[in-house]
N, C-alpha and C. Protein backbone atom coordinates (compact mmCIF):
# COMPACT_ATOMS: atom_id res chain seq x y z
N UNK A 1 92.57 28.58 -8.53
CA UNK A 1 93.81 28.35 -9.24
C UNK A 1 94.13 26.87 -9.19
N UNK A 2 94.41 26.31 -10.64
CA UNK A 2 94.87 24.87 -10.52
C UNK A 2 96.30 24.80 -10.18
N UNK A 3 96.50 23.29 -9.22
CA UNK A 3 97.65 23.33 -8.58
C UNK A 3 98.34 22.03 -9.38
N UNK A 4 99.32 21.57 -9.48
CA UNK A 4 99.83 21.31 -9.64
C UNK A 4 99.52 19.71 -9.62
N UNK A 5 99.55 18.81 -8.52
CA UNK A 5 98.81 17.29 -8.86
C UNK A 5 96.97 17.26 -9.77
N UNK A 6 96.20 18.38 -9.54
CA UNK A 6 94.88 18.42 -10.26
C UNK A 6 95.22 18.69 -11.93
N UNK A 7 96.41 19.73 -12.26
CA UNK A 7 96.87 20.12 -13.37
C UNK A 7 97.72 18.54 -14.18
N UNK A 8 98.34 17.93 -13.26
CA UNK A 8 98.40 16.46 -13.95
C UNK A 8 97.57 15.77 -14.59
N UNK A 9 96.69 15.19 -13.05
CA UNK A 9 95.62 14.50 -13.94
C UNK A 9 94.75 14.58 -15.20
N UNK A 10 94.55 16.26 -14.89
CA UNK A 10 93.94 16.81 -16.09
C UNK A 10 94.92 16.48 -17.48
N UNK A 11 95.81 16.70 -17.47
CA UNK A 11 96.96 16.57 -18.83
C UNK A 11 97.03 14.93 -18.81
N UNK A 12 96.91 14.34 -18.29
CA UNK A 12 97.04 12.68 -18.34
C UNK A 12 95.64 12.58 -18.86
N UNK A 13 94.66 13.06 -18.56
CA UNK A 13 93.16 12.34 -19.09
C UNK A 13 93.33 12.90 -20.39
N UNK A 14 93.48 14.19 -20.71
CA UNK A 14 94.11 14.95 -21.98
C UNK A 14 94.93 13.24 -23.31
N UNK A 15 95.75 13.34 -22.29
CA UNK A 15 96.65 12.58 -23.22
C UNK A 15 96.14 11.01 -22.94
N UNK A 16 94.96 10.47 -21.94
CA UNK A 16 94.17 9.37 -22.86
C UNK A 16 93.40 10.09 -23.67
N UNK A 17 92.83 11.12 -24.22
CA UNK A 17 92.12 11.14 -24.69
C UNK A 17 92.68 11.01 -26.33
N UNK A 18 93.91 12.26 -26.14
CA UNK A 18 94.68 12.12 -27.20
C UNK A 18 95.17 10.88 -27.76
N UNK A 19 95.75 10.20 -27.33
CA UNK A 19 96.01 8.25 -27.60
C UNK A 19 94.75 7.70 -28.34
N UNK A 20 93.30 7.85 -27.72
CA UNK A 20 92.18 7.14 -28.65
C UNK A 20 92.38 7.86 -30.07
N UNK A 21 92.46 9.17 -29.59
CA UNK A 21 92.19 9.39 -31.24
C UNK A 21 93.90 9.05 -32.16
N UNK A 22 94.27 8.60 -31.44
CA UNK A 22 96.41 8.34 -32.26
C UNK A 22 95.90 7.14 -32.33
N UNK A 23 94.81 6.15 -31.85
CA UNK A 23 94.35 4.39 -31.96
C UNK A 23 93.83 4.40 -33.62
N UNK A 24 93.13 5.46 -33.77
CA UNK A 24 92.50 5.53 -35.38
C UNK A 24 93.64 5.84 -36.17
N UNK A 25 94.57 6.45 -36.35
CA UNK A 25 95.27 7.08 -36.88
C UNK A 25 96.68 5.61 -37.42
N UNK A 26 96.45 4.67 -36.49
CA UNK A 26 97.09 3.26 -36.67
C UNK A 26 96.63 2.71 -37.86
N UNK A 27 95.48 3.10 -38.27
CA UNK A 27 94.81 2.14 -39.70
C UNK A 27 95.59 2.03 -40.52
N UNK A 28 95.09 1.53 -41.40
CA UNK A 28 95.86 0.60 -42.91
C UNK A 28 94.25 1.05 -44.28
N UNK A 29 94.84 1.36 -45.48
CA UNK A 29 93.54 1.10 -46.35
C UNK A 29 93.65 -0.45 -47.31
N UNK A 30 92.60 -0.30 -47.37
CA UNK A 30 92.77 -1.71 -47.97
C UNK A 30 91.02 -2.59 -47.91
N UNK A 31 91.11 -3.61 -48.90
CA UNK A 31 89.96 -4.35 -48.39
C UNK A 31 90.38 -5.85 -48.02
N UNK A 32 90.89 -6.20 -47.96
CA UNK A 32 91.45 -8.02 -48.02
C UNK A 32 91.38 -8.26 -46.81
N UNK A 33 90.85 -9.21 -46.06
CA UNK A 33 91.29 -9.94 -45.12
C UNK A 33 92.75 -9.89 -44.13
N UNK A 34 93.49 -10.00 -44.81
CA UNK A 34 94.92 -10.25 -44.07
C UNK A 34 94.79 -8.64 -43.83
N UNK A 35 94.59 -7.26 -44.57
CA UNK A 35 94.38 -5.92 -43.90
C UNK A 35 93.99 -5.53 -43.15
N UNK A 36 92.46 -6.35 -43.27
CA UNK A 36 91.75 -6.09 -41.64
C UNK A 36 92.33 -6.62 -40.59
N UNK A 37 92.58 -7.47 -40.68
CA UNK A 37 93.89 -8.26 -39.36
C UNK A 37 94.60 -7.27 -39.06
N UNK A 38 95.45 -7.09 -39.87
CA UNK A 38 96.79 -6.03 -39.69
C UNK A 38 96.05 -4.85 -39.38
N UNK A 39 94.89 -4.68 -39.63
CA UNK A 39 94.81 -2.91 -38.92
C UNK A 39 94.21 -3.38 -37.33
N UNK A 40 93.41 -4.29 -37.32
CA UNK A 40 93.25 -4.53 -35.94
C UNK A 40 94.51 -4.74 -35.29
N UNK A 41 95.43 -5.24 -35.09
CA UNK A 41 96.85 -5.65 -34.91
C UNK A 41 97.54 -4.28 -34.64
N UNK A 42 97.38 -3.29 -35.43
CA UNK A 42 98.05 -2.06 -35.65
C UNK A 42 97.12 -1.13 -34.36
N UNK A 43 95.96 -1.48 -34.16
CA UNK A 43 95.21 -0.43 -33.52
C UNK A 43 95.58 -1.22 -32.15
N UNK A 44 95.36 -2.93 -31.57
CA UNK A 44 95.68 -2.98 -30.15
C UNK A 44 97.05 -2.71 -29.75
N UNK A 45 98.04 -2.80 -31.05
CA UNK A 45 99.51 -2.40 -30.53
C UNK A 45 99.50 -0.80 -30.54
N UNK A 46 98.59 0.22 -30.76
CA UNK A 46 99.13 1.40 -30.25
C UNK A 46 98.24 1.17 -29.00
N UNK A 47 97.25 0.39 -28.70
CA UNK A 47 96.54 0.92 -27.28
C UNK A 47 97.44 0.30 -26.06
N UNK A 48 98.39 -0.11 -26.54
CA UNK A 48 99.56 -1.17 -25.53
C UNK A 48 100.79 -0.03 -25.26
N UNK A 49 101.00 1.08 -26.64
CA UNK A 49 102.17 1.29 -26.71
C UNK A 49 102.78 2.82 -26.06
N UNK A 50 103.87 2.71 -25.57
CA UNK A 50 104.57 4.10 -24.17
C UNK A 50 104.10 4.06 -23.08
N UNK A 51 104.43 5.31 -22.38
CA UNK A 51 104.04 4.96 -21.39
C UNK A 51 102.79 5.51 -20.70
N UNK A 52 102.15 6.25 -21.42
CA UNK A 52 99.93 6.59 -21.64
C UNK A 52 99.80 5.11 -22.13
N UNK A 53 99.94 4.69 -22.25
CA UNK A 53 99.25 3.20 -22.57
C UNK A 53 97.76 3.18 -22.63
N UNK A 54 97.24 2.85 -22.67
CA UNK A 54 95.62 3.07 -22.62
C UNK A 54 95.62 1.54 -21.86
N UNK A 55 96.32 0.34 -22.03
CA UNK A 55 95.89 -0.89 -21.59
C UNK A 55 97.12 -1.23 -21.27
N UNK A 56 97.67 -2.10 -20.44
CA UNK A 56 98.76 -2.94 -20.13
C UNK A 56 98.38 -4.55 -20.21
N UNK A 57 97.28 -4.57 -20.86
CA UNK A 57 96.73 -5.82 -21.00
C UNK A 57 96.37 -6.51 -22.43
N UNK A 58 96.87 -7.52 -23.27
CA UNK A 58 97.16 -7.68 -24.25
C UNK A 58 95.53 -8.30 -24.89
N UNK A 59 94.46 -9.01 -23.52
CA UNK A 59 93.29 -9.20 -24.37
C UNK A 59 92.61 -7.91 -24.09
N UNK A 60 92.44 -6.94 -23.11
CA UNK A 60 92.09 -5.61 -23.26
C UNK A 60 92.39 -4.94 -24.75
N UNK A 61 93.29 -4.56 -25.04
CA UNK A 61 93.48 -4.25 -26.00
C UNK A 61 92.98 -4.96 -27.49
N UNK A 62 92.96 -6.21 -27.73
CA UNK A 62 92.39 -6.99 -29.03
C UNK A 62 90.89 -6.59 -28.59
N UNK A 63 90.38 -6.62 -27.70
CA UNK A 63 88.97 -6.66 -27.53
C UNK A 63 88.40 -5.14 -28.11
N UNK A 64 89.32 -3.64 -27.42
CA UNK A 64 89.22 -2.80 -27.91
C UNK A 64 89.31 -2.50 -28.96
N UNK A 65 90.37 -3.00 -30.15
CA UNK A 65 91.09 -2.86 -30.97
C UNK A 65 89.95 -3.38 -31.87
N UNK A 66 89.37 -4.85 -31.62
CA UNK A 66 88.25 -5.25 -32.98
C UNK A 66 86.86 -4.82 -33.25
N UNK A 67 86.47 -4.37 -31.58
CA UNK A 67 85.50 -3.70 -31.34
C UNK A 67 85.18 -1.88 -32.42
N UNK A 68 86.61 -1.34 -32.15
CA UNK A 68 87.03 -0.12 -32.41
C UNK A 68 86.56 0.21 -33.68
N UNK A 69 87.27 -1.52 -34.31
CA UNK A 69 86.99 -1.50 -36.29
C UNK A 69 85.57 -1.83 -37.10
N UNK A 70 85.28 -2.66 -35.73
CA UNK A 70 83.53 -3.01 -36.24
C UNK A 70 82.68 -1.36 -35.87
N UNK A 71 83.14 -0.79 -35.07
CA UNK A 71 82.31 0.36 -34.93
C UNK A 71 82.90 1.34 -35.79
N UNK A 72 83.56 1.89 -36.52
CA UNK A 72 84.27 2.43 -37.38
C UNK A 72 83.69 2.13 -38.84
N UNK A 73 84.44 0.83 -38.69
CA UNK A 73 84.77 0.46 -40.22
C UNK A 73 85.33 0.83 -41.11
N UNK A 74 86.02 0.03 -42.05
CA UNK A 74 87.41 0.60 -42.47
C UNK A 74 87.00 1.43 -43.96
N UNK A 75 85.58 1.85 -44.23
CA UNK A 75 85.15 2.78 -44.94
C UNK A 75 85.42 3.80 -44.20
N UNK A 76 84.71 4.33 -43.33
CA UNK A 76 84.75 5.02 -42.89
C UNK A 76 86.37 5.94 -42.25
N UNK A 77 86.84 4.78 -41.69
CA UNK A 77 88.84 5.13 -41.68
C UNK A 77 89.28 5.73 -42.84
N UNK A 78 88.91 5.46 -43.91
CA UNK A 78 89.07 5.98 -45.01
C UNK A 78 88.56 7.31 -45.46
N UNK A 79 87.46 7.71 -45.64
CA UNK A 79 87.06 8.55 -45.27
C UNK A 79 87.56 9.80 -44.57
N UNK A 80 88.18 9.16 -43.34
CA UNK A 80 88.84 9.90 -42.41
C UNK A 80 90.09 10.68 -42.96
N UNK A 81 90.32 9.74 -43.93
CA UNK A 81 91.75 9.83 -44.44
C UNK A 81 93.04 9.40 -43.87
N UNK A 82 93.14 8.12 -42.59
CA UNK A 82 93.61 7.86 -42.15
C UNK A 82 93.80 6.21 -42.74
N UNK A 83 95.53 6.67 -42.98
CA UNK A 83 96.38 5.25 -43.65
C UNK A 83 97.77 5.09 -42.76
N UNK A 84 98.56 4.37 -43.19
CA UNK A 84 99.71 4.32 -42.27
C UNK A 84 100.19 5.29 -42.84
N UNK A 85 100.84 5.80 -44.04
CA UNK A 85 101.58 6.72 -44.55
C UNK A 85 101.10 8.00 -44.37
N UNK A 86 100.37 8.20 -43.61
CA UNK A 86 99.63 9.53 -43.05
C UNK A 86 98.81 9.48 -42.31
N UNK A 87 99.69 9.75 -41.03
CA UNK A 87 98.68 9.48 -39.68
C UNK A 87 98.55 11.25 -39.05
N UNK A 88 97.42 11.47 -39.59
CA UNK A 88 97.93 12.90 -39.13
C UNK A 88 97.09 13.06 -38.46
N UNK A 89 96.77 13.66 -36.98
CA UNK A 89 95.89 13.88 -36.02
C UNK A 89 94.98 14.29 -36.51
N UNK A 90 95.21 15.49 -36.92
CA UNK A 90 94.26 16.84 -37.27
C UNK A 90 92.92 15.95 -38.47
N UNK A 91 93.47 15.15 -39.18
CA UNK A 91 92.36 14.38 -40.46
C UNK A 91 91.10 13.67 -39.34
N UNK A 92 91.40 13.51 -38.04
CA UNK A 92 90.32 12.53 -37.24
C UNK A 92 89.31 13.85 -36.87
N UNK A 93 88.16 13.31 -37.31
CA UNK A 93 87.12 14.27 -37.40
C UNK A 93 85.81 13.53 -37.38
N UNK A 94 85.75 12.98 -36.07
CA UNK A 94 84.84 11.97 -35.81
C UNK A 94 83.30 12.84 -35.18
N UNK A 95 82.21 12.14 -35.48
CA UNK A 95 81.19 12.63 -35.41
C UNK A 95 80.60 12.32 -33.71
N UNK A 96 79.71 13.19 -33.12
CA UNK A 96 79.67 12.58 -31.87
C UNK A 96 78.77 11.76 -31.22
N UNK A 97 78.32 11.08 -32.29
CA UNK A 97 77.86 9.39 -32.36
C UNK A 97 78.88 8.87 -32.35
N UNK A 98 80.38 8.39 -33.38
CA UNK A 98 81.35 8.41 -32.96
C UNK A 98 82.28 8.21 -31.69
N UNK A 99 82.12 9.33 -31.50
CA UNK A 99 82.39 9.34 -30.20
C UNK A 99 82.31 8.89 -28.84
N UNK A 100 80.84 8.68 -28.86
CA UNK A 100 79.88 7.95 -27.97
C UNK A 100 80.20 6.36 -28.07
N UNK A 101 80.21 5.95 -29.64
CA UNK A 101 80.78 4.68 -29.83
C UNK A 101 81.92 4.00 -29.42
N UNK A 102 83.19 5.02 -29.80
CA UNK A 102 84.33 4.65 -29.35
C UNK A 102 84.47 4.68 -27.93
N UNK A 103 84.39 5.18 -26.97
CA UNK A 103 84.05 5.91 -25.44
C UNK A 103 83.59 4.37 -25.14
N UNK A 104 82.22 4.01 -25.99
CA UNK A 104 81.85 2.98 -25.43
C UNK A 104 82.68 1.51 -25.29
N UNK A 105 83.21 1.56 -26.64
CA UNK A 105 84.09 -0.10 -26.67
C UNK A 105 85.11 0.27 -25.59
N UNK A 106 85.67 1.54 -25.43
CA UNK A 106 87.00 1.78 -24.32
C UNK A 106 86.80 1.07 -22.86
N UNK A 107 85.44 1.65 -22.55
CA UNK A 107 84.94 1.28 -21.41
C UNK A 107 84.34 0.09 -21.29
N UNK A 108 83.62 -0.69 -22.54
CA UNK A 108 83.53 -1.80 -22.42
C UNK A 108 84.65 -2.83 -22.34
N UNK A 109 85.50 -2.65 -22.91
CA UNK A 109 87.10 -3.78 -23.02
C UNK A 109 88.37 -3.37 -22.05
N UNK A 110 88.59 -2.11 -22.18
CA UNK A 110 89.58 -1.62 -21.01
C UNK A 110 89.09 -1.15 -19.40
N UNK A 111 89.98 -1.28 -18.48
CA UNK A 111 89.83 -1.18 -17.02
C UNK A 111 89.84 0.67 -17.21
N UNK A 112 89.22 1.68 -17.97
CA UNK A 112 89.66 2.96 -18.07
C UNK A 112 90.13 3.36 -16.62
N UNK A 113 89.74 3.13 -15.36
CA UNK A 113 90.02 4.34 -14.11
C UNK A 113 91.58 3.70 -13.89
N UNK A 114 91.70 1.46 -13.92
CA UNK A 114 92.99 1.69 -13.51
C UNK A 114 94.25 2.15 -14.38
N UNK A 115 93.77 2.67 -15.95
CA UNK A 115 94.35 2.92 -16.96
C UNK A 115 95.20 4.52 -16.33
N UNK A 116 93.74 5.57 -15.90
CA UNK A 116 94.05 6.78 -15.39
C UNK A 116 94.92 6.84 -14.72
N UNK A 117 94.93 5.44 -13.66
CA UNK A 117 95.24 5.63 -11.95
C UNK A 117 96.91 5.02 -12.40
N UNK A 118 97.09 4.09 -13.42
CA UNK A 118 98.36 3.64 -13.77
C UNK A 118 99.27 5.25 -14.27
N UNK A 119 98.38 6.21 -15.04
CA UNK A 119 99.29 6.74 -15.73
C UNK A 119 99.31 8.20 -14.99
N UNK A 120 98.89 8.68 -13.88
CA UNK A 120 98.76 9.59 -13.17
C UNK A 120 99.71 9.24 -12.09
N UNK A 121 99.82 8.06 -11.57
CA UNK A 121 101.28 8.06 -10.56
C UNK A 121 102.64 8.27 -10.78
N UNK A 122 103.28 8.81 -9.78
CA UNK A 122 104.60 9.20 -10.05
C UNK A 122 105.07 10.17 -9.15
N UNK A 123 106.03 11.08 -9.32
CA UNK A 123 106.13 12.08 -8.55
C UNK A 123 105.16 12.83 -7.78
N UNK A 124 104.41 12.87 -8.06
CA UNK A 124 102.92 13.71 -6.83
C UNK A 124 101.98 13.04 -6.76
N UNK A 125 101.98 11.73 -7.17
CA UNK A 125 101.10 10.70 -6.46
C UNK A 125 101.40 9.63 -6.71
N UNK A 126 101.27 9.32 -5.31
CA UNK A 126 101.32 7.53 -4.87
C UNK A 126 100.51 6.64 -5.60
N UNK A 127 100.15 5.27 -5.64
CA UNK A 127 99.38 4.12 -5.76
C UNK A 127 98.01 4.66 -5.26
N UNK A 128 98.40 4.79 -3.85
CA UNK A 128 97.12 4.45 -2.92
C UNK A 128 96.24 6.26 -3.51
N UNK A 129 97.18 7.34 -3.86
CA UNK A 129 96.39 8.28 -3.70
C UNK A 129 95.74 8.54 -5.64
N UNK A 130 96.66 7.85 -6.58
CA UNK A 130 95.82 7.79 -7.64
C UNK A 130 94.60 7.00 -8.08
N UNK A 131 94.59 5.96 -7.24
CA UNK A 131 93.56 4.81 -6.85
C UNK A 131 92.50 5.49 -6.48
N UNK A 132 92.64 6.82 -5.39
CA UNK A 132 91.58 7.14 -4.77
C UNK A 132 91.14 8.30 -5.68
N UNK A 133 92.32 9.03 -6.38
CA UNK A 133 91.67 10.51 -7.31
C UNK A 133 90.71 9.55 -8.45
N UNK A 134 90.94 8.71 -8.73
CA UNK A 134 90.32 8.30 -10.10
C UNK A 134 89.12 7.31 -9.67
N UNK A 135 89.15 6.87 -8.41
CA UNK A 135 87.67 6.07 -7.89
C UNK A 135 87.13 7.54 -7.53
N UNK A 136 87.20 8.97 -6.75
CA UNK A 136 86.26 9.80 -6.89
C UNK A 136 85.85 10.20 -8.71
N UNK A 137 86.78 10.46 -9.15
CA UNK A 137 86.50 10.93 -10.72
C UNK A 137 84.85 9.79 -11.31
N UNK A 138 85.44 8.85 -11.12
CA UNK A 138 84.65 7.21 -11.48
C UNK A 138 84.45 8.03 -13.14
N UNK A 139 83.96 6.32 -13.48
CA UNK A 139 83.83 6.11 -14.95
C UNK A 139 82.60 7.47 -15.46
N UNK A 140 81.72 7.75 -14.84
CA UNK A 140 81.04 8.66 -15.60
C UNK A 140 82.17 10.52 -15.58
N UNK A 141 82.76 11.03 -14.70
CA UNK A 141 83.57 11.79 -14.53
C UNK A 141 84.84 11.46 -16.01
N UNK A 142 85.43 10.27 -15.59
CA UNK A 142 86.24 9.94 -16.62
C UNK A 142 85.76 10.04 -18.20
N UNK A 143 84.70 9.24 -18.50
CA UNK A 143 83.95 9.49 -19.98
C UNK A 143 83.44 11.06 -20.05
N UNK A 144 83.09 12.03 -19.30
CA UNK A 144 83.16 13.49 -19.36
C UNK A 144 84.38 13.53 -20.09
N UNK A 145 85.72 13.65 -19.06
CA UNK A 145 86.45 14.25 -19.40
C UNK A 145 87.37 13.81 -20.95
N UNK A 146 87.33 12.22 -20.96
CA UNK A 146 87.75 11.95 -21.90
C UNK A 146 86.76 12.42 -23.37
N UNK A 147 85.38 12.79 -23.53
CA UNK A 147 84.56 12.94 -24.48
C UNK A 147 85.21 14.43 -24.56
N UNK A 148 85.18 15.14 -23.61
CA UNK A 148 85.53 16.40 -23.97
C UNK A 148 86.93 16.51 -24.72
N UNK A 149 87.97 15.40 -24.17
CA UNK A 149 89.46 15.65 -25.31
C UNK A 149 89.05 15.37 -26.82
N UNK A 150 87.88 14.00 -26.93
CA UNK A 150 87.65 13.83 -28.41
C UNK A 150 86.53 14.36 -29.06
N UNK A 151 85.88 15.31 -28.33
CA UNK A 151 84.64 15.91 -29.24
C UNK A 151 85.17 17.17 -29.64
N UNK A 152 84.21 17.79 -30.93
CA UNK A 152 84.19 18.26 -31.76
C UNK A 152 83.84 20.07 -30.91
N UNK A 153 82.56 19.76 -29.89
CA UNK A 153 81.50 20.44 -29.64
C UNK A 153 81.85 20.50 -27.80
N UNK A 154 82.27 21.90 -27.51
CA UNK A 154 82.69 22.09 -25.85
C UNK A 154 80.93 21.88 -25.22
N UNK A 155 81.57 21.17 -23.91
CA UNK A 155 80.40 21.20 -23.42
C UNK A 155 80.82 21.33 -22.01
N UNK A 156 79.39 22.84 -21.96
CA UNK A 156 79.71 23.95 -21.06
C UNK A 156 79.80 23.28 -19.37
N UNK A 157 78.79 21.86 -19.72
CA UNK A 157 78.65 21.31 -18.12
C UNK A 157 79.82 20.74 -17.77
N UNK A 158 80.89 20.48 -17.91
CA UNK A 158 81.89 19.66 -17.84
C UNK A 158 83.22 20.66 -17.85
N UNK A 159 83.53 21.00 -16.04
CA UNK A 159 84.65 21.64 -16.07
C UNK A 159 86.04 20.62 -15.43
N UNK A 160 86.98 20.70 -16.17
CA UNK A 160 87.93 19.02 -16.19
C UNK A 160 88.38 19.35 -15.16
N UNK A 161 88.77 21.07 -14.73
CA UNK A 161 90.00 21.17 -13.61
C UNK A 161 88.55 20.94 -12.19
N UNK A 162 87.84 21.51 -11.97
CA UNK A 162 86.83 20.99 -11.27
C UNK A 162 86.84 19.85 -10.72
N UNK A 163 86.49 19.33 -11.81
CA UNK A 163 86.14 17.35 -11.50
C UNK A 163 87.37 17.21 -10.92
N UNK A 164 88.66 17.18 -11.31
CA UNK A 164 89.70 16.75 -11.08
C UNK A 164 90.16 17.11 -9.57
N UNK A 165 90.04 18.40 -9.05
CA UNK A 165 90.33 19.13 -8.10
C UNK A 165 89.51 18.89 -6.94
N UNK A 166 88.24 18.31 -7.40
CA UNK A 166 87.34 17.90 -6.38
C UNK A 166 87.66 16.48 -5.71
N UNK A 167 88.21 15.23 -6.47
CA UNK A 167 88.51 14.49 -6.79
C UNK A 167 89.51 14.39 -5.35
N UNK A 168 90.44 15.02 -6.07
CA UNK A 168 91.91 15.54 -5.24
C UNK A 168 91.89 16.03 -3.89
N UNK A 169 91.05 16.36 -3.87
CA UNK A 169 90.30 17.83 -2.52
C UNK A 169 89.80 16.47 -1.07
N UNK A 170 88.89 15.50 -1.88
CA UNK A 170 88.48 14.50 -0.86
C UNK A 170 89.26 13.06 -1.00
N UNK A 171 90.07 13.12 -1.55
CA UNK A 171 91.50 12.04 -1.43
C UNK A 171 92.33 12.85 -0.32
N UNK A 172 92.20 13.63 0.06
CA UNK A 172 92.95 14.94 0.86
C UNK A 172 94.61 14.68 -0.01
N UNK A 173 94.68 14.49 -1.31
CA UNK A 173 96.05 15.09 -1.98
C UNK A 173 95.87 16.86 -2.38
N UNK A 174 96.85 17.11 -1.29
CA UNK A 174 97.33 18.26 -1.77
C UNK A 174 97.66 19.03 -3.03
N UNK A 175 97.00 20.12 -3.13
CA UNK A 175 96.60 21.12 -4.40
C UNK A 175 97.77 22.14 -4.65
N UNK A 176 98.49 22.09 -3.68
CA UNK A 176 99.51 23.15 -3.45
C UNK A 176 100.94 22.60 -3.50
């Protein structure tokens, strides 16, 4: 039975996962120059923005943000059917090459674990004990769980409350 700090984390990696795919959903259509700016612009200000933040760091984010569009491309955004005047979740229907891509610029430009470890503290965990759930998780645990919020295709090896609970189990934070 999941308890209650493992059932967090899990809903926080959930909701980075959810945020990458709300990062696409920031686009603009268009071909001009000054558009592509503005959609890069539009994509590092949602990876900055509430309090899931994906980055608290303003070149983290441009780095993600231009990376995001060169691996994309704003054909392809299109495609998606994603403009400002319709940002609708459900239209992101990314392939899992895709996926693999985006996953990759995240982890290449953003700090992802202290991203986790920022947005998992609070009421049932400290600094010191989200520091430690998300250094057991580590970046390959984390890209599991986050591939599993944005893929298409469940994959059977990858159980989130598991990872998470195990995580939790040898931080000795309490499950109960």
């Amino acid at each position: 039975m999941a308890h209650r700090p493992a059932r967090r984390i899990h809903s926080r990696a959930i909701v980075l996962s959810v945020a990458v795919a709300l990062t696409f959903l920031a686009a603009s259509c268009g071909g001009g120059t000054d558009r592509d700016q503005a959609l890069v612009e539009a994509l590092a200000n949602d990876l900055l923005a509430g309090e899931d933040a994906l980055s608290n760091d303003q070149g983290e984010a441009d780095c993600a943000a231009e990376k995001t569009y060169d691996a994309l491309g704003e054909d392809r955004m299109n495609e998606l059917g994603i403009t400002v005047d319709s940002a609708d979740p459900s239209s992101v229907d990314l392939t899992e090459a895709e996926v693999d891509e985006v996953l990759d610029v995240l982890f290449d430009c953003i700090d992802m674990q202290a991203s986790l470890a920022r947005t998992i503290q609070g009421d049932d965990l400290n600094a010191e004990q989200a520091d430690c759930v998300v250094g057991e998780i580590g970046d390959d645990g984390l890209r599991a769980m986050m591939r599993s919020g944005m893929s298409q295709v469940e994959d059977p090896d990858v159980d989130l409350f598991t990872i998470v609970g195990e995580a939790a189990v040898a931080c000795g934070v309490p499950l109960g």
